[in-house]
Structures are given as C-alpha cells and as structure tokens.
N, C-alpha and C. Protein backbone atom coordinates (compact mmCIF):
# COMPACT_ATOMS: atom_id res chain seq x y z
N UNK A 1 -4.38 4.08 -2.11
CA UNK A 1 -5.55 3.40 -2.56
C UNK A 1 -5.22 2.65 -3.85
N UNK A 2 -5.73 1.28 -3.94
CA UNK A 2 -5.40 -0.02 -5.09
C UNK A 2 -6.07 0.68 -5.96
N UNK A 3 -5.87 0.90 -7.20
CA UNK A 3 -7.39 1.07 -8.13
C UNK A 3 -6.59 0.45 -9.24
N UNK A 4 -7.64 0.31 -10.23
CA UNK A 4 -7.44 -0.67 -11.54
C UNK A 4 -7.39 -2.38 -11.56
N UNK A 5 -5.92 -2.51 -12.27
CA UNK A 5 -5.32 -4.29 -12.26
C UNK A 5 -4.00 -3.68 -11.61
N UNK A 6 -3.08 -4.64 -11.80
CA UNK A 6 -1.42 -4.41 -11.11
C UNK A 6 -1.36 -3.82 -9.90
N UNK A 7 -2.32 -4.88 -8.85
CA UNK A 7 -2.02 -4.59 -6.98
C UNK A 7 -0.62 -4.87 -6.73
N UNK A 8 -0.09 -5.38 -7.42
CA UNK A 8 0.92 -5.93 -7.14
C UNK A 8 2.25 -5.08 -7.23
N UNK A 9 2.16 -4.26 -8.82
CA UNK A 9 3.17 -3.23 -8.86
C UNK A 9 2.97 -2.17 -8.58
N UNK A 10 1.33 -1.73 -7.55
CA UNK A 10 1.14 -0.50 -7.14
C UNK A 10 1.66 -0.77 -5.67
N UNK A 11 1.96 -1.80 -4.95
CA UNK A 11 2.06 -1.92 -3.57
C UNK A 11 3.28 -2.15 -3.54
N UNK A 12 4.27 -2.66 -4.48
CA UNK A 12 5.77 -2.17 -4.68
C UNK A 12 6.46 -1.11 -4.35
N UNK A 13 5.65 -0.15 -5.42
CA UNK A 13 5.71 1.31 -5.84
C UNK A 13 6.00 1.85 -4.43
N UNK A 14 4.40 1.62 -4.01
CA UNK A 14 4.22 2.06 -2.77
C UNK A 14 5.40 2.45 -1.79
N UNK A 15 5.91 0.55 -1.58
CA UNK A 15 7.05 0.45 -0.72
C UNK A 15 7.67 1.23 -1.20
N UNK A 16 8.12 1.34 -2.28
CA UNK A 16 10.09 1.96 -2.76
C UNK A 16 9.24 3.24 -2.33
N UNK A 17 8.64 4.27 -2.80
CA UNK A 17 8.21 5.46 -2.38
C UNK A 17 8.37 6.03 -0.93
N UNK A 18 8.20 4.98 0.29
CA UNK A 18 8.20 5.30 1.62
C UNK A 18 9.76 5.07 1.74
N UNK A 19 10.45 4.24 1.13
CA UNK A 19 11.82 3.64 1.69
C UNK A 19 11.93 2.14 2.17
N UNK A 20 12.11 1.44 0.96
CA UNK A 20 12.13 0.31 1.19
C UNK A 20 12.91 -0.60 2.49
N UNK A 21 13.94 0.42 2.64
CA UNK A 21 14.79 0.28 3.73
C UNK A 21 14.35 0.43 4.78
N UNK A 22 13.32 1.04 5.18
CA UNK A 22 13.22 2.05 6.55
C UNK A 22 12.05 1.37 7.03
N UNK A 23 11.48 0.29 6.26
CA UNK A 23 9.57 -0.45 6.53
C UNK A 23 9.88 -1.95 7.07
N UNK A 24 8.77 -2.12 7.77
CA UNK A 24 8.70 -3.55 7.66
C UNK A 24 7.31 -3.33 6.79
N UNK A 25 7.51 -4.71 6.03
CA UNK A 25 6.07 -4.91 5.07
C UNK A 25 5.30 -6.55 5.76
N UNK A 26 4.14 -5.77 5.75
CA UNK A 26 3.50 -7.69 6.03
C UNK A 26 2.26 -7.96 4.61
N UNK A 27 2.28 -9.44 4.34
CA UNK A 27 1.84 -9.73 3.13
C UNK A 27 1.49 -11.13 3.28
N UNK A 28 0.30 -11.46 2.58
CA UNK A 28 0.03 -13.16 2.79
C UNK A 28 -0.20 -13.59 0.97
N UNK A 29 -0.28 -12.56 0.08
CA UNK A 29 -1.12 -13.11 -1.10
C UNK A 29 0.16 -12.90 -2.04
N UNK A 30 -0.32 -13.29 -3.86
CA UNK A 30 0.34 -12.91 -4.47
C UNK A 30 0.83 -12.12 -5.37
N UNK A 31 -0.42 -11.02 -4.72
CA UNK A 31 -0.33 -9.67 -5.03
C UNK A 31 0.45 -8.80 -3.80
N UNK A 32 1.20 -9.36 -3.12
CA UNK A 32 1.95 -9.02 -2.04
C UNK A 32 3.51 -9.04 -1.84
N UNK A 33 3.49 -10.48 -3.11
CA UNK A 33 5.11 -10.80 -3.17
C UNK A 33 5.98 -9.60 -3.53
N UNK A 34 5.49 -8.85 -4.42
CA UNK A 34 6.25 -7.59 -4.88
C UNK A 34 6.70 -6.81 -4.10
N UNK A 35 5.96 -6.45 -2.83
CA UNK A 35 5.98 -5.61 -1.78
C UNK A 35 7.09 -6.17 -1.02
N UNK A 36 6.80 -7.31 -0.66
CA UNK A 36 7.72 -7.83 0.04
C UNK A 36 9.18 -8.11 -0.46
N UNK A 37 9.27 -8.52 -2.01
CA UNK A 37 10.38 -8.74 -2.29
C UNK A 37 11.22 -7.15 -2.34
N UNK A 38 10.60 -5.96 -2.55
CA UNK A 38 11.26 -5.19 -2.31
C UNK A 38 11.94 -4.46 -1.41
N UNK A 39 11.08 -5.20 -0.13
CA UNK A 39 11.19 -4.62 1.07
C UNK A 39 12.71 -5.37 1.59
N UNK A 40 12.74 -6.87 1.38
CA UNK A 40 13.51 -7.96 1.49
C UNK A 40 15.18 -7.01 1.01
N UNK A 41 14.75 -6.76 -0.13
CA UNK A 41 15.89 -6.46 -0.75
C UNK A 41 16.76 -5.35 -0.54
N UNK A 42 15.96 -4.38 -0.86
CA UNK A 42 16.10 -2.98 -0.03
C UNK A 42 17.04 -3.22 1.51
N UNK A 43 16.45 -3.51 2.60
CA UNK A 43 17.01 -3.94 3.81
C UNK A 43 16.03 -4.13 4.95
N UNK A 44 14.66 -3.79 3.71
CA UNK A 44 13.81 -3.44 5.33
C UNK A 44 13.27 -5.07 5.89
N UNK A 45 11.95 -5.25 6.39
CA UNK A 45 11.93 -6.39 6.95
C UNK A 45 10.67 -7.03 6.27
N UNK A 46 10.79 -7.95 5.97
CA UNK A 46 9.49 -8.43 4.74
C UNK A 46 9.12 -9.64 5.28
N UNK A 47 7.81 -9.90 5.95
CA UNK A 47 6.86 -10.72 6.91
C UNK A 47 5.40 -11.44 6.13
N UNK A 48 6.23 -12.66 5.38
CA UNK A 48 4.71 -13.20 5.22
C UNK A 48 3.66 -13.68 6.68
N UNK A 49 2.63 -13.18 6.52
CA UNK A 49 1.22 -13.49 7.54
C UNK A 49 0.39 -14.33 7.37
N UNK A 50 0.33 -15.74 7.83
CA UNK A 50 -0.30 -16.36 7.46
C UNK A 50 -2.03 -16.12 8.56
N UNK A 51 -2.72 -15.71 8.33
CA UNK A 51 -4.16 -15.42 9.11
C UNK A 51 -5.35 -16.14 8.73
N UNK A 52 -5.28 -17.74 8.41
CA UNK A 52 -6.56 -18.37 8.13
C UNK A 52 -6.62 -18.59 6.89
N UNK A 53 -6.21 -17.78 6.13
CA UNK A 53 -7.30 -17.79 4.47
C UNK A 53 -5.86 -18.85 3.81
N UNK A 54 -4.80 -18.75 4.39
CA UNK A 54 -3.66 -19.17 3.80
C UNK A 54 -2.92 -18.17 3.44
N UNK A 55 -1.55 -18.49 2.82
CA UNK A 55 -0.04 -17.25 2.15
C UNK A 55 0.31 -17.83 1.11
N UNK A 56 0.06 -17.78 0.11
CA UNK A 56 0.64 -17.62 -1.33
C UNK A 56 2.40 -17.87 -0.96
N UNK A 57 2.54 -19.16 -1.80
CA UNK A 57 4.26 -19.55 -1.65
C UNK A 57 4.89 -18.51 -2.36
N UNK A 58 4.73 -17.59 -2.99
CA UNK A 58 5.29 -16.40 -3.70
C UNK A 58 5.23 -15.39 -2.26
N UNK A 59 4.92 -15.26 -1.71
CA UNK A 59 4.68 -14.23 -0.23
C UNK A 59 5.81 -14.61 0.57
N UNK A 60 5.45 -15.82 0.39
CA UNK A 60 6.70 -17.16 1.59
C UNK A 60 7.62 -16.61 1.03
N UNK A 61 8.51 -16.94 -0.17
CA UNK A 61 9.70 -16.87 -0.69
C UNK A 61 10.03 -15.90 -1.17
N UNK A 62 9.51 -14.51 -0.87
CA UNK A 62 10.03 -13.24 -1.09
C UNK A 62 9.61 -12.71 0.20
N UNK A 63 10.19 -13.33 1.35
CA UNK A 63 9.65 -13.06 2.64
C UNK A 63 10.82 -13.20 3.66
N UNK A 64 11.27 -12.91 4.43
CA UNK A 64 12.29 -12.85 5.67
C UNK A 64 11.71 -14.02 6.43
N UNK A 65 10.38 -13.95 7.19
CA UNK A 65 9.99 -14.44 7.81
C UNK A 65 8.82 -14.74 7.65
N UNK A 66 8.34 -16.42 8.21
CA UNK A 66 6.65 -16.21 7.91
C UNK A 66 6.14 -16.49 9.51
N UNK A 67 5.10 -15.91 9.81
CA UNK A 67 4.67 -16.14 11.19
C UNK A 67 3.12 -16.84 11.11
N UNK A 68 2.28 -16.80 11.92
CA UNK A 68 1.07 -17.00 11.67
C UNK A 68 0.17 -16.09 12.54
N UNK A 69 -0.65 -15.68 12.24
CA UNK A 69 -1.47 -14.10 12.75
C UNK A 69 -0.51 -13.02 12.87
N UNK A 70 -1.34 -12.08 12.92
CA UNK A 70 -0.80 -10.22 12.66
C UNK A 70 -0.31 -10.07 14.17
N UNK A 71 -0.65 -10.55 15.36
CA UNK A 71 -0.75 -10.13 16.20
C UNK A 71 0.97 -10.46 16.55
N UNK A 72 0.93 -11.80 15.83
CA UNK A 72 2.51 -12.49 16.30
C UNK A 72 3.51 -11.63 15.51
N UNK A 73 3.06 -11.09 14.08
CA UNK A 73 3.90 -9.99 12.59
C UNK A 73 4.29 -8.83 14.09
N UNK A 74 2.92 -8.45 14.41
CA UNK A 74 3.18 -7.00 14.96
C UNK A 74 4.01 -7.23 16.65
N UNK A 75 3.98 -8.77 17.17
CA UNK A 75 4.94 -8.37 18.13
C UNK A 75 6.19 -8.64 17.73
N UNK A 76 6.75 -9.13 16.60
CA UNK A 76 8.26 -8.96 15.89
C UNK A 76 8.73 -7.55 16.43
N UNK A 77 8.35 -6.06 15.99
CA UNK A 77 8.47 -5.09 15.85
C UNK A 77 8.46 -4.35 17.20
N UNK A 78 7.57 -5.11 18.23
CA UNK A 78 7.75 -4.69 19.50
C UNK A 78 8.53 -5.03 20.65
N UNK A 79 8.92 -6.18 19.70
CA UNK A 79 10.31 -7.06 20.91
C UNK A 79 11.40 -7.47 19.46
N UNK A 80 11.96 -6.28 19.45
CA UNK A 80 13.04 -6.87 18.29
C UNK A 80 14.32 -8.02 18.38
N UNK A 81 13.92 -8.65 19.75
CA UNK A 81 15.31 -9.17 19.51
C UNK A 81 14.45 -10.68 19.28
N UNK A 82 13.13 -11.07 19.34
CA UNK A 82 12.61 -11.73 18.52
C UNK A 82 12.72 -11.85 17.56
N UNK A 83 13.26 -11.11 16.83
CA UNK A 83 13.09 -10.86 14.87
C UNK A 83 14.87 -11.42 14.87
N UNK A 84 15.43 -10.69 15.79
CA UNK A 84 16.97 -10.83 15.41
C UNK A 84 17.26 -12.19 16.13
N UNK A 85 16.79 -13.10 16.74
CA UNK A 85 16.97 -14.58 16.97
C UNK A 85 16.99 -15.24 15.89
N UNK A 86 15.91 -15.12 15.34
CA UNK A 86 15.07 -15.79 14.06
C UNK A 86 15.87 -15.17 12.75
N UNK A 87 16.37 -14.44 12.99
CA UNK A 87 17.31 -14.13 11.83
C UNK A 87 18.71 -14.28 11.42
N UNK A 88 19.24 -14.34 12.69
CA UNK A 88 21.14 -14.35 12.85
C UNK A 88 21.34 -15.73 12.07
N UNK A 89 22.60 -15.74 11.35
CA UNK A 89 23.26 -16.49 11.50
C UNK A 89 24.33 -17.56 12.35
C-alpha cells in the first residue's frame, strides 16, 4: 500500500524487495519509472503500458518495452517468445 509522497521510491523498494530479477513490472507514469528502471536493471522485464491516459517518457526510457493496453503487457508473459522476438539482437 502507497501512503504519504515518494510513490515512486516506495514502488522501487517494492520491486528490489520481491527480486528485481525474478518480476516483470508494468508502468505508464512517472511515478513508475523507478520501478521499472529497477526491474530493467536487475534482469527482470520492465513494460511501459500505454492504456489511454498516455506513458510518461520517463516510463518509456526506463522500460524494455512499450506496448499499448494491459491485455497486450499481459500476453508478453503468456507467449514468451513474443517478448524474446522483440528483444534479441
């Protein structure tokens, strides 16, 4: 649960706490970039969402991938070799 100011370094936290490595994170704002950039870094998989309202270019660029709706984030994860197309070199 968010409470106070600093959504941003509580949803970090968050991540590193579960294993930054071991998550995919999805995020559209720029109270999100944190999450994601840790997730990015770490190894796990960091998914800006774009869903209508717009994604904060800080989301984008601490992001692996940007998609548009949750539905398209959450079939990454269910057909992985979607994610690993879009990713290989």
């Amino acid at each position: 649960m968010l409470q106070g100011v600093a959504h941003d370094n509580q949803k970090r936290d968050f991540v590193r706490r579960l294993g930054a490595k071991h998550i995919a994170v999805f995020g559209n704002g720029n109270n999100d970039r944190l999450q994601l950039k840790a997730a990015k870094r770490a190894g796990g998989l960091a998914v800006a969402v774009e869903n209508g309202e717009g994604c904060a270019v800080d989301a984008v660029l601490n992001a692996h991938l940007f998609v548009t709706g949750i539905n398209n984030a959450l079939d990454l994860l269910r057909s992985t070799d979607r994610c690993k197309a879009t990713l290989r070199f």
